[in-house]
ModelCIF file with pLDDT and N, C-alpha, C, O atoms, coordinates in Angstrom:
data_MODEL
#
_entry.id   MODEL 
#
_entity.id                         1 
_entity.type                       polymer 
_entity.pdbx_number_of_molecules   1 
#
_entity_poly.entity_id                      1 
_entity_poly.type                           'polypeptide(L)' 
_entity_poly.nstd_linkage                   no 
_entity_poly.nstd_monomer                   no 
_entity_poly.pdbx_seq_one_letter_code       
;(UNK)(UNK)(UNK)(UNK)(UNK)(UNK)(UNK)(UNK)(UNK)(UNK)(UNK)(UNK)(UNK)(UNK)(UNK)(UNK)
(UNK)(UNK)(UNK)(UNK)(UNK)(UNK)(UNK)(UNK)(UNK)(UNK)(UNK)(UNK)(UNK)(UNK)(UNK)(UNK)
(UNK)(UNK)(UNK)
;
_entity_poly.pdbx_seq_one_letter_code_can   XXXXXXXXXXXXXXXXXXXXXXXXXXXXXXXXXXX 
_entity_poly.pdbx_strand_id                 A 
#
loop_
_entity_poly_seq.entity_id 
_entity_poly_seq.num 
_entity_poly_seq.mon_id 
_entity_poly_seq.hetero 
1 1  UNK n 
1 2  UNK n 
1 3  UNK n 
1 4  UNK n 
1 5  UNK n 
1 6  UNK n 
1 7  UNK n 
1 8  UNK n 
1 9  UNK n 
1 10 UNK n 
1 11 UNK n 
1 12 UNK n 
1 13 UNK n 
1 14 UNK n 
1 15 UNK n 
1 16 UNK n 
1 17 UNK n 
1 18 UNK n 
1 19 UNK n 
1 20 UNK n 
1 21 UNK n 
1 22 UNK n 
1 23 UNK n 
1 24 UNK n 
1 25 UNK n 
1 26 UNK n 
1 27 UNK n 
1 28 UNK n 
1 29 UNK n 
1 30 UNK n 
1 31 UNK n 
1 32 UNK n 
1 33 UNK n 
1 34 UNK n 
1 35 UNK n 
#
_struct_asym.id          A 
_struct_asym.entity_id   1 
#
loop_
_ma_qa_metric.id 
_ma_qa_metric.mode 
_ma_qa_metric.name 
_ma_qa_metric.software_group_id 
_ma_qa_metric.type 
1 global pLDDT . pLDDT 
2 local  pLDDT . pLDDT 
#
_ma_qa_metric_global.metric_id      1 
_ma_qa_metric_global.metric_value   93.46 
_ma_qa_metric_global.model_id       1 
_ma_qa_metric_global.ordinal_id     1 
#
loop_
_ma_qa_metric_local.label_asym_id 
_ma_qa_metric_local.label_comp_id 
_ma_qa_metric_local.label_seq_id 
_ma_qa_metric_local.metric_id 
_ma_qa_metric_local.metric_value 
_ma_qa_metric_local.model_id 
_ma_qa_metric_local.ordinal_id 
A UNK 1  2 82.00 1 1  
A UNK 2  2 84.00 1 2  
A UNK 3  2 84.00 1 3  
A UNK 4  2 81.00 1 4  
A UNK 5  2 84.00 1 5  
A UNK 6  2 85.00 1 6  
A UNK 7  2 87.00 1 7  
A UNK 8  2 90.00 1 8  
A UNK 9  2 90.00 1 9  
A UNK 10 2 91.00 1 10 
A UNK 11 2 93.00 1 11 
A UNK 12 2 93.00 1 12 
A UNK 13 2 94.00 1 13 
A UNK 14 2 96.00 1 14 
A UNK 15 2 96.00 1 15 
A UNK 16 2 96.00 1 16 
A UNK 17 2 97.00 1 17 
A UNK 18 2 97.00 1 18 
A UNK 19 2 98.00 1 19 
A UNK 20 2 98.00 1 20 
A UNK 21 2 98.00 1 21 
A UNK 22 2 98.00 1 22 
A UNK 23 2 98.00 1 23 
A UNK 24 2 98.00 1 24 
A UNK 25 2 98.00 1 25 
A UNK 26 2 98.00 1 26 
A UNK 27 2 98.00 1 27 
A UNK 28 2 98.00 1 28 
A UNK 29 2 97.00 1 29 
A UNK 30 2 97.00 1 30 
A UNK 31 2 96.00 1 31 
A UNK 32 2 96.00 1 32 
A UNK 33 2 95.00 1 33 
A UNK 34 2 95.00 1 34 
A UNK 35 2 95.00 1 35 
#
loop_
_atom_site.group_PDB 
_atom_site.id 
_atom_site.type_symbol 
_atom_site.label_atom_id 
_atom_site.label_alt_id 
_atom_site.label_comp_id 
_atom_site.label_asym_id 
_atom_site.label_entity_id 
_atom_site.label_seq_id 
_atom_site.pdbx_PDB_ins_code 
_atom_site.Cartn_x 
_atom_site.Cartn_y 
_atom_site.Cartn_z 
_atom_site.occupancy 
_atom_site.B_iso_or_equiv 
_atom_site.pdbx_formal_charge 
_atom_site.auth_seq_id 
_atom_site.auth_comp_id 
_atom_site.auth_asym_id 
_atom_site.auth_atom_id 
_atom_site.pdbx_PDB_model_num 
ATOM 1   N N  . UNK A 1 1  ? 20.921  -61.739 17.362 1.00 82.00 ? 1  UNK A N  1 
ATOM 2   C CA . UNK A 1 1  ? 22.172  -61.379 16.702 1.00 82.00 ? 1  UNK A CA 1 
ATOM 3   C C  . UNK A 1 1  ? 22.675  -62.499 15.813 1.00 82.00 ? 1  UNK A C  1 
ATOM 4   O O  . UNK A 1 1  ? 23.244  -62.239 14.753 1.00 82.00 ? 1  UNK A O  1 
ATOM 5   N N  . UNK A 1 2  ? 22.468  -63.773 16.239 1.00 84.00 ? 2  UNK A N  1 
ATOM 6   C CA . UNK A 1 2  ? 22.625  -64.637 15.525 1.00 84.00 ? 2  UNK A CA 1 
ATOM 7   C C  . UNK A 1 2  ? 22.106  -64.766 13.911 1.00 84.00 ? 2  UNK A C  1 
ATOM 8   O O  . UNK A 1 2  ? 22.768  -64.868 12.878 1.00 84.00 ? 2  UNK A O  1 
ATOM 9   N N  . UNK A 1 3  ? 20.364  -64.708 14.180 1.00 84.00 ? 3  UNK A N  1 
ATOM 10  C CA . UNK A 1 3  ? 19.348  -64.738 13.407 1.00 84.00 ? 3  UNK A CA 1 
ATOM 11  C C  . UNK A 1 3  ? 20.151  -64.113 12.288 1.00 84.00 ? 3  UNK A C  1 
ATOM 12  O O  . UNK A 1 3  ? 20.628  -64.618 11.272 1.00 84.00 ? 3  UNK A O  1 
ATOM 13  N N  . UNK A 1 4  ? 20.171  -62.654 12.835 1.00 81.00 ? 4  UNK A N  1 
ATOM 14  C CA . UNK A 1 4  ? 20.800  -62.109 11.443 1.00 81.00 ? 4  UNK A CA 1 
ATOM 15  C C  . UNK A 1 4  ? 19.282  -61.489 10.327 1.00 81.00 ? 4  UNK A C  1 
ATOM 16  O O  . UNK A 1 4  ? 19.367  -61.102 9.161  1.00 81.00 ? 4  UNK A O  1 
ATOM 17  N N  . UNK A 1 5  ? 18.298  -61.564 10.992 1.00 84.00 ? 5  UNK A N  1 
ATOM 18  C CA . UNK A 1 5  ? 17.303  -61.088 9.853  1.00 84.00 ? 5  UNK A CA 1 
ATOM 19  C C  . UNK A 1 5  ? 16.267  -60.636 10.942 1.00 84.00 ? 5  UNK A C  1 
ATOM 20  O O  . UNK A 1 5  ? 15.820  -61.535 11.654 1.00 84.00 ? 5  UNK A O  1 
ATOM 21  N N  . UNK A 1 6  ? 15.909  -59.586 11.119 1.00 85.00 ? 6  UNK A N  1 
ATOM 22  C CA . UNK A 1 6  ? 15.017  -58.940 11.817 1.00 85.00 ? 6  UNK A CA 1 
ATOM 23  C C  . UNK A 1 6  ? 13.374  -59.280 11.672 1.00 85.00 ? 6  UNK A C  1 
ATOM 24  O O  . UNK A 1 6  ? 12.560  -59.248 12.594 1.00 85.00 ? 6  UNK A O  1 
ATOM 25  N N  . UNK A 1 7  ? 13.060  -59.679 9.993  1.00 87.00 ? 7  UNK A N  1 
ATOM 26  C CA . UNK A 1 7  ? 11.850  -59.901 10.325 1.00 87.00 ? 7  UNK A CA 1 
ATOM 27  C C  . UNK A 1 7  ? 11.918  -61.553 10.799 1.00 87.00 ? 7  UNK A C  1 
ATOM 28  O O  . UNK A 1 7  ? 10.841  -61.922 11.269 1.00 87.00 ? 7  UNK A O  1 
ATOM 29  N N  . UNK A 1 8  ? 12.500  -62.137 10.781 1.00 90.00 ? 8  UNK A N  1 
ATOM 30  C CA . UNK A 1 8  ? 12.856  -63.857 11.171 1.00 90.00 ? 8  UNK A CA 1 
ATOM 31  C C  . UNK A 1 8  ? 12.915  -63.697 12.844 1.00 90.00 ? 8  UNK A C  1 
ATOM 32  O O  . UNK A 1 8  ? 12.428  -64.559 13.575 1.00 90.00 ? 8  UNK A O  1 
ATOM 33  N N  . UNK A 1 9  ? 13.393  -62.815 13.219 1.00 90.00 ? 9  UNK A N  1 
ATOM 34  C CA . UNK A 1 9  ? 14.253  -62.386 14.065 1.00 90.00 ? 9  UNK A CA 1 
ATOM 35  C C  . UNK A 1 9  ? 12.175  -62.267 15.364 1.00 90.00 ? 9  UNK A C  1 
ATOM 36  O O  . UNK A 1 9  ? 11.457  -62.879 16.155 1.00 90.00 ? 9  UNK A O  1 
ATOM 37  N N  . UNK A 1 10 ? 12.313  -61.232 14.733 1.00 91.00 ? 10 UNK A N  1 
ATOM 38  C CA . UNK A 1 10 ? 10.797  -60.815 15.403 1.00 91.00 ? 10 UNK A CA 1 
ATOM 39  C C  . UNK A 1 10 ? 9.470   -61.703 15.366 1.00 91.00 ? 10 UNK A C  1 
ATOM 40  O O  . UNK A 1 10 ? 8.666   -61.783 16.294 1.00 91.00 ? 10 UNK A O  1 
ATOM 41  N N  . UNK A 1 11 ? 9.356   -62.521 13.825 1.00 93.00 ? 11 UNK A N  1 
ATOM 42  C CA . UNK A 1 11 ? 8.397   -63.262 14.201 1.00 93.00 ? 11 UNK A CA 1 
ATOM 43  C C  . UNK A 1 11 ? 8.791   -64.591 15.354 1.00 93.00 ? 11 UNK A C  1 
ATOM 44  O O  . UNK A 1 11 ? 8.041   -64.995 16.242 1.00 93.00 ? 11 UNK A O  1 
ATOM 45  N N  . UNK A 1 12 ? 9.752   -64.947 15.133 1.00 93.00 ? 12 UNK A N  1 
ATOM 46  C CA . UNK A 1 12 ? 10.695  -66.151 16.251 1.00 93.00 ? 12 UNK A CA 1 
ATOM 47  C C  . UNK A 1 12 ? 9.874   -65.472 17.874 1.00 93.00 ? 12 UNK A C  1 
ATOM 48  O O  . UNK A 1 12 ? 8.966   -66.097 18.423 1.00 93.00 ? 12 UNK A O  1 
ATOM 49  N N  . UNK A 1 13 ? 10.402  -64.170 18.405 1.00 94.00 ? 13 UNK A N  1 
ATOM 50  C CA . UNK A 1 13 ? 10.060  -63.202 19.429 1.00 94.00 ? 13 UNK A CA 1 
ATOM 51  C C  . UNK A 1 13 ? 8.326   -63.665 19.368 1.00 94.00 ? 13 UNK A C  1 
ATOM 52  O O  . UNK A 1 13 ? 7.944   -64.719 19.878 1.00 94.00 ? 13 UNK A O  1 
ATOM 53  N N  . UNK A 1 14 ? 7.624   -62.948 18.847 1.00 96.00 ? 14 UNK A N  1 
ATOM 54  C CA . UNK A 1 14 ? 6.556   -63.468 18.978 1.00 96.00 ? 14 UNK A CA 1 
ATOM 55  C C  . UNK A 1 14 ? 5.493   -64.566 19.082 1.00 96.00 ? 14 UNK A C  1 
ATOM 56  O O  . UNK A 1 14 ? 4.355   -64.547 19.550 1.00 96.00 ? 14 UNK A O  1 
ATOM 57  N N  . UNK A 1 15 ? 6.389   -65.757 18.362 1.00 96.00 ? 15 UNK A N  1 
ATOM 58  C CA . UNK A 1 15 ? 5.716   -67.013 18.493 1.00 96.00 ? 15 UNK A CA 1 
ATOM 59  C C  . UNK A 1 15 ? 6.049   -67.623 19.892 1.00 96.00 ? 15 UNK A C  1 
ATOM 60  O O  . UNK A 1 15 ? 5.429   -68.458 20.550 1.00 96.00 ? 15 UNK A O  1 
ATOM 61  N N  . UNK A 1 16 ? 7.300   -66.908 20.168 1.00 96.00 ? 16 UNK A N  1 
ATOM 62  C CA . UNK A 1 16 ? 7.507   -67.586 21.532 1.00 96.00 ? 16 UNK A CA 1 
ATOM 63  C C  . UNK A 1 16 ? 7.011   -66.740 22.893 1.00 96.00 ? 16 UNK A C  1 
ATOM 64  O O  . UNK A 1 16 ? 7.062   -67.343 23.965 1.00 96.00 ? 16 UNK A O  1 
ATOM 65  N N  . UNK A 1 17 ? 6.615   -65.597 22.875 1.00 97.00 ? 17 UNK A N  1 
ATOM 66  C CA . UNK A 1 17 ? 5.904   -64.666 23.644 1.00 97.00 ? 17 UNK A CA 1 
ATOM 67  C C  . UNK A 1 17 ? 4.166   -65.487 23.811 1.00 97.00 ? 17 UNK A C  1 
ATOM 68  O O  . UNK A 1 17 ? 3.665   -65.780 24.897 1.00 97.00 ? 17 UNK A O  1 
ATOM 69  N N  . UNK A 1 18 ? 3.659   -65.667 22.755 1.00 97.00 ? 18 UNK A N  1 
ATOM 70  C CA . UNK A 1 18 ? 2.707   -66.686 22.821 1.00 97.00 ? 18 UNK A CA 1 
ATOM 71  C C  . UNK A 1 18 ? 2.953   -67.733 23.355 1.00 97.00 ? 18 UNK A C  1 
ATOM 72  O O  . UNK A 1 18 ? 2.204   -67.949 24.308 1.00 97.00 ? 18 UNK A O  1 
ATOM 73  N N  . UNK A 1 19 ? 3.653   -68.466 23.172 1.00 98.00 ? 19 UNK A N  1 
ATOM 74  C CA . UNK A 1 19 ? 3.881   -69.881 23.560 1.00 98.00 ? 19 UNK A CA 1 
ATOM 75  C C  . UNK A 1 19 ? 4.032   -69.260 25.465 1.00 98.00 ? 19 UNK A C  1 
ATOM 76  O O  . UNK A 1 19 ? 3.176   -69.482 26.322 1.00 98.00 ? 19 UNK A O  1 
ATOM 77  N N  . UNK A 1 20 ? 4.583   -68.935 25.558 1.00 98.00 ? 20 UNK A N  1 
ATOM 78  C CA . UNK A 1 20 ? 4.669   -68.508 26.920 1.00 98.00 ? 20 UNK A CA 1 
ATOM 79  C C  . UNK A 1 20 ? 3.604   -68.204 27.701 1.00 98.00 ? 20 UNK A C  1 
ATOM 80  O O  . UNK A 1 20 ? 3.251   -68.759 28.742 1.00 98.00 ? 20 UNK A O  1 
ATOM 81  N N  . UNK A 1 21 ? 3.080   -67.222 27.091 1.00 98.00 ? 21 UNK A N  1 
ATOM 82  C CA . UNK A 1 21 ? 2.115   -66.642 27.885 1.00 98.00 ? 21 UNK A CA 1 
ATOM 83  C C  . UNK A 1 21 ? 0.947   -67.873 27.958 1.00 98.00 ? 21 UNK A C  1 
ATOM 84  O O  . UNK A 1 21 ? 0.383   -67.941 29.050 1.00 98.00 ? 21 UNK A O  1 
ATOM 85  N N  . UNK A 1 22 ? 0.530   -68.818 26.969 1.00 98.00 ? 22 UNK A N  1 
ATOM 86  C CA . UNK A 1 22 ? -0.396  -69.750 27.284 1.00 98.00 ? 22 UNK A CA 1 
ATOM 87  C C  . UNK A 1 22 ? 0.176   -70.586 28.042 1.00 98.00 ? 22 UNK A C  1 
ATOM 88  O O  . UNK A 1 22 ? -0.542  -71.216 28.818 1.00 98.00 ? 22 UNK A O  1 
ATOM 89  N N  . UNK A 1 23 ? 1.417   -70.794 28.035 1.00 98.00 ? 23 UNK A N  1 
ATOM 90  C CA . UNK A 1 23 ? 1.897   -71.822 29.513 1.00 98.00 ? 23 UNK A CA 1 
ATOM 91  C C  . UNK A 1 23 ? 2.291   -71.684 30.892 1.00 98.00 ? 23 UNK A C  1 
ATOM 92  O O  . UNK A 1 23 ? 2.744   -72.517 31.677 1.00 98.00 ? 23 UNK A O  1 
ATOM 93  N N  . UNK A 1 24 ? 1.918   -69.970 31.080 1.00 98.00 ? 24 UNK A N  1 
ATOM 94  C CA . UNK A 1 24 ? 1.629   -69.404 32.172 1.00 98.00 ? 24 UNK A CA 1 
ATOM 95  C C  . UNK A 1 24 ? -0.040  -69.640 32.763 1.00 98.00 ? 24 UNK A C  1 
ATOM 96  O O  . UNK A 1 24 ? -0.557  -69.702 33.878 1.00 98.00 ? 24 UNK A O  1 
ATOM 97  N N  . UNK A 1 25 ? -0.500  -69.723 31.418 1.00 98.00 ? 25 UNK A N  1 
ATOM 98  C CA . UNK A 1 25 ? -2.011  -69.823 31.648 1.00 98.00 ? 25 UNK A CA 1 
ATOM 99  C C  . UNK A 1 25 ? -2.385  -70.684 32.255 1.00 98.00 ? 25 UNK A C  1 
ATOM 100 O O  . UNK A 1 25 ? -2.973  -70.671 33.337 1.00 98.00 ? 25 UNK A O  1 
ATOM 101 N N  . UNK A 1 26 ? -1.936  -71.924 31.312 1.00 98.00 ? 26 UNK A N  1 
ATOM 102 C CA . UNK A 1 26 ? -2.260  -73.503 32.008 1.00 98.00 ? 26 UNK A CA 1 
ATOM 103 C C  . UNK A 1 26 ? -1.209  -73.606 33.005 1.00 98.00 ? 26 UNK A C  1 
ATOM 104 O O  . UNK A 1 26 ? -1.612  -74.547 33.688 1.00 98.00 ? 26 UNK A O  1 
ATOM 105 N N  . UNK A 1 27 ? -0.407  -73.325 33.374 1.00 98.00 ? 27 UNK A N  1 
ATOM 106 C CA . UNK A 1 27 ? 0.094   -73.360 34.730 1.00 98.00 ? 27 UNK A CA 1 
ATOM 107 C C  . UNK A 1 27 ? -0.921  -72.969 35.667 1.00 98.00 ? 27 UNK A C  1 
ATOM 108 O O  . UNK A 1 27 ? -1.407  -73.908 36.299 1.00 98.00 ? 27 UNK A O  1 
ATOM 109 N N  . UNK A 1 28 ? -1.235  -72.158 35.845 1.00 98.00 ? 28 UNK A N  1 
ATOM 110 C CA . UNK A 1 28 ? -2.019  -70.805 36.916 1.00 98.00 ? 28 UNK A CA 1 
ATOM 111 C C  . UNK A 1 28 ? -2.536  -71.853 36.590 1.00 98.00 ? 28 UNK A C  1 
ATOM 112 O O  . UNK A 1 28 ? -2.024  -72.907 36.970 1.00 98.00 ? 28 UNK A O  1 
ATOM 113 N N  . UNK A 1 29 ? -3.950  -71.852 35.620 1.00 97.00 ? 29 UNK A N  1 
ATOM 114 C CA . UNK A 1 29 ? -4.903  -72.834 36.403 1.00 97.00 ? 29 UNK A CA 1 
ATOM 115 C C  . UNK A 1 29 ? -5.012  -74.511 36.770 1.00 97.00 ? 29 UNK A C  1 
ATOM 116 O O  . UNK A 1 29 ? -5.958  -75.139 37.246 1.00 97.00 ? 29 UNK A O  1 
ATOM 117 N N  . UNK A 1 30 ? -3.732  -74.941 36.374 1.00 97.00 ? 30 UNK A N  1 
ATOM 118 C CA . UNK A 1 30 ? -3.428  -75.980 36.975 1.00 97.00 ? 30 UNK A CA 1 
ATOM 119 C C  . UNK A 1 30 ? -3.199  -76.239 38.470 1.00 97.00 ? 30 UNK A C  1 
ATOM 120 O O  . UNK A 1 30 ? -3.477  -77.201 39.186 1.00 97.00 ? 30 UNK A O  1 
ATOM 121 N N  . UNK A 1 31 ? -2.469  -74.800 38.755 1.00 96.00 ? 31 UNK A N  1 
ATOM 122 C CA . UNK A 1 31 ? -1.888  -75.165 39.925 1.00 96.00 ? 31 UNK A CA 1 
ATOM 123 C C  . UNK A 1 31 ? -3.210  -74.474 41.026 1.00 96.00 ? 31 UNK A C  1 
ATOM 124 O O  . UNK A 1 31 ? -3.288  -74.768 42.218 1.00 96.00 ? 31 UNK A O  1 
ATOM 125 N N  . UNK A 1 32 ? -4.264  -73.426 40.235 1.00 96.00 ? 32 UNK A N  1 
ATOM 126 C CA . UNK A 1 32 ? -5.001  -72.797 41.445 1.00 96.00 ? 32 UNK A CA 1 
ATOM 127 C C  . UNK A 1 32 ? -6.252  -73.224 41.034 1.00 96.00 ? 32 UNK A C  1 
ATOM 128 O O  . UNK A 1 32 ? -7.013  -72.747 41.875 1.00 96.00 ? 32 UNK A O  1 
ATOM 129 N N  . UNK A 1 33 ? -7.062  -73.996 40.035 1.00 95.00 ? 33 UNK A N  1 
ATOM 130 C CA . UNK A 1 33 ? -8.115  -74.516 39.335 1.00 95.00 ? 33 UNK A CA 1 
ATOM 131 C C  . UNK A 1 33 ? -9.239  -73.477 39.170 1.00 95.00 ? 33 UNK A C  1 
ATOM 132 O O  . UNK A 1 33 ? -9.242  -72.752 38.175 1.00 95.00 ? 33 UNK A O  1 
ATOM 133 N N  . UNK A 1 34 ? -10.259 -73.376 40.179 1.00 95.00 ? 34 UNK A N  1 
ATOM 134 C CA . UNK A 1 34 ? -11.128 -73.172 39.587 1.00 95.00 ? 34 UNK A CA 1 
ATOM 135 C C  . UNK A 1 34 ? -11.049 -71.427 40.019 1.00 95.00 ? 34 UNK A C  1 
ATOM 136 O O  . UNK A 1 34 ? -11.578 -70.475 39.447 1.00 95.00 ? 34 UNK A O  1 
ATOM 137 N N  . UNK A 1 35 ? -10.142 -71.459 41.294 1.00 95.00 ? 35 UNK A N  1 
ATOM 138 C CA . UNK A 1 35 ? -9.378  -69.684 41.704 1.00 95.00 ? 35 UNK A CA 1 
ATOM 139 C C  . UNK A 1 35 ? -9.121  -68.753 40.556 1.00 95.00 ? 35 UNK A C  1 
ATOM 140 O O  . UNK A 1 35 ? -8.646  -67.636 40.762 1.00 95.00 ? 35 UNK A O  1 
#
């Protein structure tokens, strides 16, 4: 709501949906290795 620009708005959403999901990744196998 801030953003104010939907496509700004959505790519922001997605770069950070990525960013996430790979630091779920390296979490998990940090914390369970080779599991």
């Amino acid at each position: 709501g801030f953003v104010r620009n939907e496509q700004k708005s959505k790519a922001i959403m997605l770069y950070a949906n990525a960013a996430a999901i790979m630091a779920l990744l390296v979490i998990h196998g940090l914390r369970f290795g080779d599991n």
